[in-house]
PDB file of N, CA and C in Angstrom:
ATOM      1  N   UNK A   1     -28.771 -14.718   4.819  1.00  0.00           N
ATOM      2  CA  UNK A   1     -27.736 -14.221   3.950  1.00  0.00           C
ATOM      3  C   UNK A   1     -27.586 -15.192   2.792  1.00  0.00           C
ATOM      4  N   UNK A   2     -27.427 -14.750   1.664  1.00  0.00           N
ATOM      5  CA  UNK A   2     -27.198 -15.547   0.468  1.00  0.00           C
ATOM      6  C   UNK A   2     -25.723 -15.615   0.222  1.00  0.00           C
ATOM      7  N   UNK A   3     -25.208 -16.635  -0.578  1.00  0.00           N
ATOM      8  CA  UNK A   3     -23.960 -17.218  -1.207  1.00  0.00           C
ATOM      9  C   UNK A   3     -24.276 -16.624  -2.723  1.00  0.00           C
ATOM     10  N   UNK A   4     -23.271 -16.100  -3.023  1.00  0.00           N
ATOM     11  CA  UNK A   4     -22.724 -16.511  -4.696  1.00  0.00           C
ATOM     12  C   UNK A   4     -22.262 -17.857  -5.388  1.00  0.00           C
ATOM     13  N   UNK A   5     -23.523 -18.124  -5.862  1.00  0.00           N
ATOM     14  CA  UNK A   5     -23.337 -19.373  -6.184  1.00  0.00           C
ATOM     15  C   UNK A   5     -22.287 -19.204  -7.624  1.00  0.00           C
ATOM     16  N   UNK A   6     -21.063 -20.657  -7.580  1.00  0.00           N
ATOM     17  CA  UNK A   6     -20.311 -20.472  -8.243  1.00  0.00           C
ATOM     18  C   UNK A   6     -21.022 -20.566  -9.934  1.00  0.00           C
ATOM     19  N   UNK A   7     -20.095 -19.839 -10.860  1.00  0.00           N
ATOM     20  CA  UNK A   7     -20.842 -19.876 -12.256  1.00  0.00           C
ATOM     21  C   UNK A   7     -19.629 -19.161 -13.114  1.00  0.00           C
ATOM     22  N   UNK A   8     -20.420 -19.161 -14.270  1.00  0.00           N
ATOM     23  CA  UNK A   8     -18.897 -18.529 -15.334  1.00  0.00           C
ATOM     24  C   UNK A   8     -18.546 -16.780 -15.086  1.00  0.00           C
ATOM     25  N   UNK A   9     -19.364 -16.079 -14.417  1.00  0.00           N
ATOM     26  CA  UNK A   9     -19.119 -14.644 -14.234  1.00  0.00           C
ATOM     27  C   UNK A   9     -17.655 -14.740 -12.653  1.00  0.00           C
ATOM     28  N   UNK A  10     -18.653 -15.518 -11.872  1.00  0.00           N
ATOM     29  CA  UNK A  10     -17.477 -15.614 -10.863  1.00  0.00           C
ATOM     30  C   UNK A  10     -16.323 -16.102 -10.966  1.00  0.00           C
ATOM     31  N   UNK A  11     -15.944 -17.025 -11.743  1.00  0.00           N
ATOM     32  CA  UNK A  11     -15.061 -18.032 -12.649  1.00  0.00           C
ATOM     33  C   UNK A  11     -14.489 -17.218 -13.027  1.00  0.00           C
ATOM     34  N   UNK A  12     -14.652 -16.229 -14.373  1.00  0.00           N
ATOM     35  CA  UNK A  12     -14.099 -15.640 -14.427  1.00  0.00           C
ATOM     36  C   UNK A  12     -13.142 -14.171 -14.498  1.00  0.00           C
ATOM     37  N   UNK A  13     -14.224 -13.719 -13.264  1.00  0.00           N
ATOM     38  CA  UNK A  13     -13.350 -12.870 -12.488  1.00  0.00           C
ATOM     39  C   UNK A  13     -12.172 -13.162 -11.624  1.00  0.00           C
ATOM     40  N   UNK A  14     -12.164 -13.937 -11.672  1.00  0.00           N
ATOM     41  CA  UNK A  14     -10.744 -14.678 -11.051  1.00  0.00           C
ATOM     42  C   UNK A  14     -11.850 -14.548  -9.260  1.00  0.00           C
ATOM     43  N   UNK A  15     -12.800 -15.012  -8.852  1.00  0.00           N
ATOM     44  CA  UNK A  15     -13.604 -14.478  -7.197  1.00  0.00           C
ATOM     45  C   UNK A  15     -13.557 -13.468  -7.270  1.00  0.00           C
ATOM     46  N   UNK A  16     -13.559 -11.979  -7.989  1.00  0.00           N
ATOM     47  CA  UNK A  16     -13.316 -10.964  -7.599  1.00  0.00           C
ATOM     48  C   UNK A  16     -15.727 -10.392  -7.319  1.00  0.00           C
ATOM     49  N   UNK A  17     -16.008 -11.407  -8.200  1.00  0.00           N
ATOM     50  CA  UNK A  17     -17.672 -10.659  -7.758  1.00  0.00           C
ATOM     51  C   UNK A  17     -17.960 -11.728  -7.155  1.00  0.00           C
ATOM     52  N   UNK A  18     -17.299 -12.541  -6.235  1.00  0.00           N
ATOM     53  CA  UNK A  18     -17.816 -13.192  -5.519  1.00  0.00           C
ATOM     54  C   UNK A  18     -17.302 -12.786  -3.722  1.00  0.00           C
ATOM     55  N   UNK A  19     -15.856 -11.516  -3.957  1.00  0.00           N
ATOM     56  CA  UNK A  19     -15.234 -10.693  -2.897  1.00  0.00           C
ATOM     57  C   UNK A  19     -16.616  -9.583  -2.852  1.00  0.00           C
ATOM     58  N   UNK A  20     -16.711  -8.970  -3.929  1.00  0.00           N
ATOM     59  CA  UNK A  20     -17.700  -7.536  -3.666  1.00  0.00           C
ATOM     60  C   UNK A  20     -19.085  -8.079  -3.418  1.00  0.00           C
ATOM     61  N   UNK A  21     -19.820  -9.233  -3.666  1.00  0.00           N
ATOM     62  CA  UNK A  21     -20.674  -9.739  -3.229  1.00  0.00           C
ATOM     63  C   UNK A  21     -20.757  -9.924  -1.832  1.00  0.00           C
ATOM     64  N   UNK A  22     -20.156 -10.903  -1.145  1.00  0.00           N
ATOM     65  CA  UNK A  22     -19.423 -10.703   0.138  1.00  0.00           C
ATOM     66  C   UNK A  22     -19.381  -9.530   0.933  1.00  0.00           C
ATOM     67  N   UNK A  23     -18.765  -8.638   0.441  1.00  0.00           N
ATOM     68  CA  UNK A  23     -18.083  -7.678   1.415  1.00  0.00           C
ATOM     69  C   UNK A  23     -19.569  -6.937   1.137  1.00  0.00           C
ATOM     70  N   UNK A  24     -20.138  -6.395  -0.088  1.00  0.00           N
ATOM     71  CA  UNK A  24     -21.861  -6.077   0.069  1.00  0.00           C
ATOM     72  C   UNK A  24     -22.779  -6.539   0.980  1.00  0.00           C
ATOM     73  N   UNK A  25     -23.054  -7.864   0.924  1.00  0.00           N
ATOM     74  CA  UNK A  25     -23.851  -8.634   2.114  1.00  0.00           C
ATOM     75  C   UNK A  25     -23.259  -7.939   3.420  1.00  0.00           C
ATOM     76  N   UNK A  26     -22.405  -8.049   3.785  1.00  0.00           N
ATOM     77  CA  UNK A  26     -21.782  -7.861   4.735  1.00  0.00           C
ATOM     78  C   UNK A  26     -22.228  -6.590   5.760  1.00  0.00           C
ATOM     79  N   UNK A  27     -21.816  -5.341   5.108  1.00  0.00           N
ATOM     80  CA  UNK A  27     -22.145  -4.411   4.998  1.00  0.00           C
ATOM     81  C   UNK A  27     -23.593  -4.148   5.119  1.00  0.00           C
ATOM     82  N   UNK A  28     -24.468  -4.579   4.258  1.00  0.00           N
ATOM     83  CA  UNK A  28     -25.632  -4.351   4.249  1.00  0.00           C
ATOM     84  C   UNK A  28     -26.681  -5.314   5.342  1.00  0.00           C
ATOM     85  N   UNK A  29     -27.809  -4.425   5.780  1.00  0.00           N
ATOM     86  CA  UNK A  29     -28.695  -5.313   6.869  1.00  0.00           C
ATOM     87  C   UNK A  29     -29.366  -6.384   6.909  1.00  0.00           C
ATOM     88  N   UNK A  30     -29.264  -7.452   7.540  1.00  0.00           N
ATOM     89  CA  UNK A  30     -30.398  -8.755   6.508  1.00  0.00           C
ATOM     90  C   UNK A  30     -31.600  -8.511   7.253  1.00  0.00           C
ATOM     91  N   UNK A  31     -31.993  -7.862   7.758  1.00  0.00           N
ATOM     92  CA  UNK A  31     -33.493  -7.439   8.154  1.00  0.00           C
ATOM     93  C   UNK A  31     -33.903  -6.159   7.523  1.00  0.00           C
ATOM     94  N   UNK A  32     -34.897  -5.835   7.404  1.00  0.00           N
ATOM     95  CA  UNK A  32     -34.787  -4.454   7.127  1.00  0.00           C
ATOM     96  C   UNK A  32     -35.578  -3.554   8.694  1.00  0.00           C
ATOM     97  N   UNK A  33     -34.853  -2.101   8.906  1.00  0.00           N
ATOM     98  CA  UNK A  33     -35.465  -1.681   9.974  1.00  0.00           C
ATOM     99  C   UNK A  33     -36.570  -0.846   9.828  1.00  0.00           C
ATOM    100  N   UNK A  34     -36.739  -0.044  11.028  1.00  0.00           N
ATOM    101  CA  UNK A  34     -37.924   0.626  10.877  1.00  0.00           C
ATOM    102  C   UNK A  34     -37.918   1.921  10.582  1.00  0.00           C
ATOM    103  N   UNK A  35     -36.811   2.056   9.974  1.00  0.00           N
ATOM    104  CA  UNK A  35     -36.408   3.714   9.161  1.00  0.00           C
ATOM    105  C   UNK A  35     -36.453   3.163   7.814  1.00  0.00           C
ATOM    106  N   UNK A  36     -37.518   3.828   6.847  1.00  0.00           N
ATOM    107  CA  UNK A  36     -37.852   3.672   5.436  1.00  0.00           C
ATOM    108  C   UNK A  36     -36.059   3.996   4.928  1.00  0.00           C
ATOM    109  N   UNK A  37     -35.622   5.356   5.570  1.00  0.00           N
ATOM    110  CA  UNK A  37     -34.763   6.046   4.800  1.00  0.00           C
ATOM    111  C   UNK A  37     -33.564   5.067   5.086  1.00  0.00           C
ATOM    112  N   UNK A  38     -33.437   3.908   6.282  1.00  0.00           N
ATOM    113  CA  UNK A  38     -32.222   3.520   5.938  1.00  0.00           C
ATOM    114  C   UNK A  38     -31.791   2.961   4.645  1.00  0.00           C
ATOM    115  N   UNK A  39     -32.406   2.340   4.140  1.00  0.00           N
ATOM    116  CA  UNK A  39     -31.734   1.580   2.795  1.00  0.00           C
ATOM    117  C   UNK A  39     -32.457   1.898   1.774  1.00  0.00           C
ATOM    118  N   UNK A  40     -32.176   3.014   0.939  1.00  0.00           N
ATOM    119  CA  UNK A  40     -33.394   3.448  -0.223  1.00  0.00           C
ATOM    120  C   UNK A  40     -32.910   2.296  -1.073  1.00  0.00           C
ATOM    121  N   UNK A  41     -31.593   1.640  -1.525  1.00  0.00           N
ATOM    122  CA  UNK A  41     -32.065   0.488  -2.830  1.00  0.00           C
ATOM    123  C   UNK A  41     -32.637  -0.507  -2.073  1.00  0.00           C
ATOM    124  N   UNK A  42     -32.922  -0.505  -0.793  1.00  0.00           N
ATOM    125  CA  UNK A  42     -33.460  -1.789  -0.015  1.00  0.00           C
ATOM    126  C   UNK A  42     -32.723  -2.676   0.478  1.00  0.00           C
ATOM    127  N   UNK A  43     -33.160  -4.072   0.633  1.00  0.00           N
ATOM    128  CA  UNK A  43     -32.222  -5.161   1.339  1.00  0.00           C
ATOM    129  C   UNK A  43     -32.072  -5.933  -0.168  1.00  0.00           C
ATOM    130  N   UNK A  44     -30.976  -6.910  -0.056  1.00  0.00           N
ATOM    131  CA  UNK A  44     -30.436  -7.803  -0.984  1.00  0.00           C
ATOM    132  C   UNK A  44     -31.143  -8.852  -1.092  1.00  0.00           C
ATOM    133  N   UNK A  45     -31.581  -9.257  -1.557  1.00  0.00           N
ATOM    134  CA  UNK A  45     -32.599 -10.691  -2.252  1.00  0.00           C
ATOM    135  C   UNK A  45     -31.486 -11.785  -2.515  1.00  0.00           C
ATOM    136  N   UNK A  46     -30.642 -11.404  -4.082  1.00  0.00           N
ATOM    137  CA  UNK A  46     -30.006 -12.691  -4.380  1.00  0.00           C
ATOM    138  C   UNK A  46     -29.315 -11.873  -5.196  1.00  0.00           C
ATOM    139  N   UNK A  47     -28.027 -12.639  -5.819  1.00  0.00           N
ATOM    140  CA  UNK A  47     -26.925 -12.130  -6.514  1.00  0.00           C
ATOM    141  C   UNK A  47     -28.086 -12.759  -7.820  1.00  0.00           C
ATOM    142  N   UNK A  48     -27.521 -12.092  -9.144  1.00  0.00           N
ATOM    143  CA  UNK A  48     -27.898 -11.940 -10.347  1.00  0.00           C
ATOM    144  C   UNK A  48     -26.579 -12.549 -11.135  1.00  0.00           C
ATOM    145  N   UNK A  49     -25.953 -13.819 -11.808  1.00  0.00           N
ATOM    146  CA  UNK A  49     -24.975 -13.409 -13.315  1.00  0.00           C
ATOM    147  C   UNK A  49     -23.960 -13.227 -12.160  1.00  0.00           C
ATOM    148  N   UNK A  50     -23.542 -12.681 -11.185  1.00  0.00           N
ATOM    149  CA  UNK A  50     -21.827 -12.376 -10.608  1.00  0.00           C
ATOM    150  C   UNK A  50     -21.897 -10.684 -10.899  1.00  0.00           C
ATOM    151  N   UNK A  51     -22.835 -10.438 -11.467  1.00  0.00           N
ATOM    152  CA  UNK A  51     -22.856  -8.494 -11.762  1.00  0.00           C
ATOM    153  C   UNK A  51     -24.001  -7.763 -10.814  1.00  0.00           C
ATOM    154  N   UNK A  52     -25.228  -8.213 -10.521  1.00  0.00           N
ATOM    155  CA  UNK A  52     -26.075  -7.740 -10.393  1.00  0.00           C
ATOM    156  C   UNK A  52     -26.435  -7.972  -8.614  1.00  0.00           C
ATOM    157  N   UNK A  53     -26.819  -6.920  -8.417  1.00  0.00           N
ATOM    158  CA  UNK A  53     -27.779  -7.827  -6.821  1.00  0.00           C
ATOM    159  C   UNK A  53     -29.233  -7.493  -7.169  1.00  0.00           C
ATOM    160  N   UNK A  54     -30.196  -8.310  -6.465  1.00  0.00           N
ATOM    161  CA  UNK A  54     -31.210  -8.012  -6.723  1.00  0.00           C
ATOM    162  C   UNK A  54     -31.840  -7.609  -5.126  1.00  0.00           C
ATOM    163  N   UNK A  55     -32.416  -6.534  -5.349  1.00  0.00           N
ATOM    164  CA  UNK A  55     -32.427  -6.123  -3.896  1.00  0.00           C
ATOM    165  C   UNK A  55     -34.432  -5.820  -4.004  1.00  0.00           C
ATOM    166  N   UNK A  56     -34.585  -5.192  -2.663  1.00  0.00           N
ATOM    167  CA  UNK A  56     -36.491  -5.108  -2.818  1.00  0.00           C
ATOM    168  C   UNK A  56     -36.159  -4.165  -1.992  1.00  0.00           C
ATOM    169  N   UNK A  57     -37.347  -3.128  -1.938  1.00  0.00           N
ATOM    170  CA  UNK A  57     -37.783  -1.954  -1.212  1.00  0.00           C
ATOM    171  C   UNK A  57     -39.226  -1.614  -1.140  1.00  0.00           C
ATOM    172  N   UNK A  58     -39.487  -0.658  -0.176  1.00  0.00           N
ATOM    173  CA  UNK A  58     -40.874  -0.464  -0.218  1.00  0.00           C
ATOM    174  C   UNK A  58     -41.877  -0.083  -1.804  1.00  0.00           C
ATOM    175  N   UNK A  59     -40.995  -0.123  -2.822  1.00  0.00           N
ATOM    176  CA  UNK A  59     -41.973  -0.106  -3.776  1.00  0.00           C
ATOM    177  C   UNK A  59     -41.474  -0.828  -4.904  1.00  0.00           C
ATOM    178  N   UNK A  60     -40.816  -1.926  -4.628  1.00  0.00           N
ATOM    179  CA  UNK A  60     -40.300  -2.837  -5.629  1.00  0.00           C
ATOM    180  C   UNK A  60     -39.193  -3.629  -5.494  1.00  0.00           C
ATOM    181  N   UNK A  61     -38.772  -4.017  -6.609  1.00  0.00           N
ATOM    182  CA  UNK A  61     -37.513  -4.613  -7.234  1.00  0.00           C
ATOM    183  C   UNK A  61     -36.887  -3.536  -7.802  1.00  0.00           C
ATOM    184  N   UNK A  62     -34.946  -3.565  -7.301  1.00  0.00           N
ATOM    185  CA  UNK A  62     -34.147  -3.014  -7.623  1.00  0.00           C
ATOM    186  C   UNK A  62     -32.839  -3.579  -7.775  1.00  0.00           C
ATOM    187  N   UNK A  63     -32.379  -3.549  -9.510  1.00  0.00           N
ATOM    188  CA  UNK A  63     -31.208  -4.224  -9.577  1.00  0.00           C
ATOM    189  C   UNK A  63     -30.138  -3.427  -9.206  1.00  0.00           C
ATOM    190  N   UNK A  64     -29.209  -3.950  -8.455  1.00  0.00           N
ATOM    191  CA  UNK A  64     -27.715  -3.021  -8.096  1.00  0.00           C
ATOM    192  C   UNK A  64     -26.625  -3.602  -8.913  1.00  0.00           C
ATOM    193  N   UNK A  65     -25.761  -2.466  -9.167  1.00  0.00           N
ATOM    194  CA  UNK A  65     -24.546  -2.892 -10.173  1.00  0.00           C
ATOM    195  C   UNK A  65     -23.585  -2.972  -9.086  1.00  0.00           C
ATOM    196  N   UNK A  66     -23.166  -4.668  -9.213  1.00  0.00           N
ATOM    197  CA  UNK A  66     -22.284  -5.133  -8.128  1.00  0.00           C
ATOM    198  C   UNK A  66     -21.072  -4.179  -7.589  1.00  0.00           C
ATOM    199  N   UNK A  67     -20.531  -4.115  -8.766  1.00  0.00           N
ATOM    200  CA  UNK A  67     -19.159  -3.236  -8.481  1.00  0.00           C
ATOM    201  C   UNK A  67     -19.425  -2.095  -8.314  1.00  0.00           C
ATOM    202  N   UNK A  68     -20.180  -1.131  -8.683  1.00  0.00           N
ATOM    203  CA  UNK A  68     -20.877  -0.267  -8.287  1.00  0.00           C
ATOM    204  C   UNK A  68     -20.611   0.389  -6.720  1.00  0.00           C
ATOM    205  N   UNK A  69     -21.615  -0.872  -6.510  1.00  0.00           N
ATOM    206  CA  UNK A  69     -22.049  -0.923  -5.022  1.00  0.00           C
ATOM    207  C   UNK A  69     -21.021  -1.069  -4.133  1.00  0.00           C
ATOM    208  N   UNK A  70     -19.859  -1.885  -4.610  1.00  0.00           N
ATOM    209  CA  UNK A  70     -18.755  -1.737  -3.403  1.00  0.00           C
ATOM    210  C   UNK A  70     -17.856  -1.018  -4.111  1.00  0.00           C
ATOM    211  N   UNK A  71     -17.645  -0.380  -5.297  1.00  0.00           N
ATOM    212  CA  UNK A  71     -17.281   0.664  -4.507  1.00  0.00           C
ATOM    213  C   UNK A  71     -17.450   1.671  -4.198  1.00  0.00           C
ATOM    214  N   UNK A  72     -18.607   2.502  -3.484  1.00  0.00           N
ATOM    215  CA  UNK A  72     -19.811   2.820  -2.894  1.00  0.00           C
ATOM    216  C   UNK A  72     -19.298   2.578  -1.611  1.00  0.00           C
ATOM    217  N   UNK A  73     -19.058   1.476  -1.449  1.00  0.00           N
ATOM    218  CA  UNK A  73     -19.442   1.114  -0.222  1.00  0.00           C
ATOM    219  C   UNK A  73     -17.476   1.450   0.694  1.00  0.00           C
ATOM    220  N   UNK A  74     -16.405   1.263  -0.598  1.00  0.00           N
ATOM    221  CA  UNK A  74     -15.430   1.499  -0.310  1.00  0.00           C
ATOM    222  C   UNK A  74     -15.040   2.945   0.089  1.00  0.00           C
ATOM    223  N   UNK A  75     -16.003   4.059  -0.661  1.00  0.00           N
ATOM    224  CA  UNK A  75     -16.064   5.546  -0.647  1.00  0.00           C
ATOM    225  C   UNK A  75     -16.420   5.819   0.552  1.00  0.00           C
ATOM    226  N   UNK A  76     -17.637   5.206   1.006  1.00  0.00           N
ATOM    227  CA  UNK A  76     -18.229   5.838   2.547  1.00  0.00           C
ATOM    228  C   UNK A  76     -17.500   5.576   3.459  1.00  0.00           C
ATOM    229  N   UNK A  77     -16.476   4.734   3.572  1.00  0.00           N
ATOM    230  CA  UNK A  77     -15.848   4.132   4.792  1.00  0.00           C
ATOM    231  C   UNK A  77     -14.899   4.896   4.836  1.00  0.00           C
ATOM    232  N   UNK A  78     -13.878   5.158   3.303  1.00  0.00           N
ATOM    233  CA  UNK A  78     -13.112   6.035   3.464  1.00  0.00           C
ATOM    234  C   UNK A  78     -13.488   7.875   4.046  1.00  0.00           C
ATOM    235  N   UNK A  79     -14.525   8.431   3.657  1.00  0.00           N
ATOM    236  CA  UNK A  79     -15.207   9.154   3.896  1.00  0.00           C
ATOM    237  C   UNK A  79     -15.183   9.424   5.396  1.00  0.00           C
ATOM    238  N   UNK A  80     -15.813   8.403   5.864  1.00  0.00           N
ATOM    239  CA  UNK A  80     -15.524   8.602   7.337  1.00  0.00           C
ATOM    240  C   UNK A  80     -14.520   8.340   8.130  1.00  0.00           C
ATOM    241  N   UNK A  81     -13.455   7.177   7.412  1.00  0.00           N
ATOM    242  CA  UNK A  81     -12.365   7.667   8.122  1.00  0.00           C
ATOM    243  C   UNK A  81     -11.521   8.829   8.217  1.00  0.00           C
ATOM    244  N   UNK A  82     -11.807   9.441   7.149  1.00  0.00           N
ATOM    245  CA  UNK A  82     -11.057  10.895   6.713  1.00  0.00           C
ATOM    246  C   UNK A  82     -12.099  12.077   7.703  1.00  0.00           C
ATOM    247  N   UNK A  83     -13.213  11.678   7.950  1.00  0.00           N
ATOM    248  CA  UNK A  83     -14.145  12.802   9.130  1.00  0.00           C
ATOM    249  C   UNK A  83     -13.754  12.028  10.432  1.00  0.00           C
ATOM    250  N   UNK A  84     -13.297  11.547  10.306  1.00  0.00           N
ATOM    251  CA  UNK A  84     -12.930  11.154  12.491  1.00  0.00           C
ATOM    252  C   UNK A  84     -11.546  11.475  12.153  1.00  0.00           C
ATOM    253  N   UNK A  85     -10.773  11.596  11.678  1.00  0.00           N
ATOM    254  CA  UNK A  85      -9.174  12.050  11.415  1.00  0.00           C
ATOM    255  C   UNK A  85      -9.638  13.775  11.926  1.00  0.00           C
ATOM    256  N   UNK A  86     -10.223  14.180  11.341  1.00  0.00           N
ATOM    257  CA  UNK A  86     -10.547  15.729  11.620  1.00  0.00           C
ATOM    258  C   UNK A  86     -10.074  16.028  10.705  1.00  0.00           C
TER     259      UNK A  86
END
C-alpha cells in the first residue's frame, strides 16, 4: 500500500486528497485477482500531485481522478445500502 506523500496539493486541501486517497487504497485490492473484470481501471500504483492515482491494468497505465474516484466509491456503498434496506 502506498502513502500520500505530503506536498503543496495535500497542503492545500486542508488533507482532504490525502482522506480520498486513503479511503481509495482502502477500498481498493492491493493484489490483483483472478477475475480480469474485477478492477477494469486496475490496481493503484502511486498517488500523482494529491489529484491523480496512477493505477495499471491488463493493458496499461491508467490515470484516476482522485475525487472522482471516491466519490464513486461513496455512490456504490450508498447504493447498496439503499438495496439491503429493500
Amino acid at each position: 500500500m502506498f502513502s500520500l506523500p505530503p506536498g503543496p496539493a495535500a497542503a492545500a486541501s486542508g488533507g482532504a486528497a490525502r482522506a480520498a486517497y486513503e479511503a481509495i487504497a482502502a477500498a481498493a485490492p492491493s493484489q490483483p485477482s483472478q477475475h480480469e473484470g474485477d478492477a477494469p481501471l486496475g490496481y493503484a500504483v502511486a498517488p500523482l500531485h494529491g489529484i491523480y492515482i496512477l493505477a495499471q491494468n491488463r493493458q496499461g497505465l491508467v490515470l484516476v481522478d482522485m475525487h472522482a474516484a471516491h466519490e464513486r466509491i461513496l455512490y456504490e456503498k450508498l447504493k447498496g445500502a439503499l438495496a439491503a434496506q429493500g
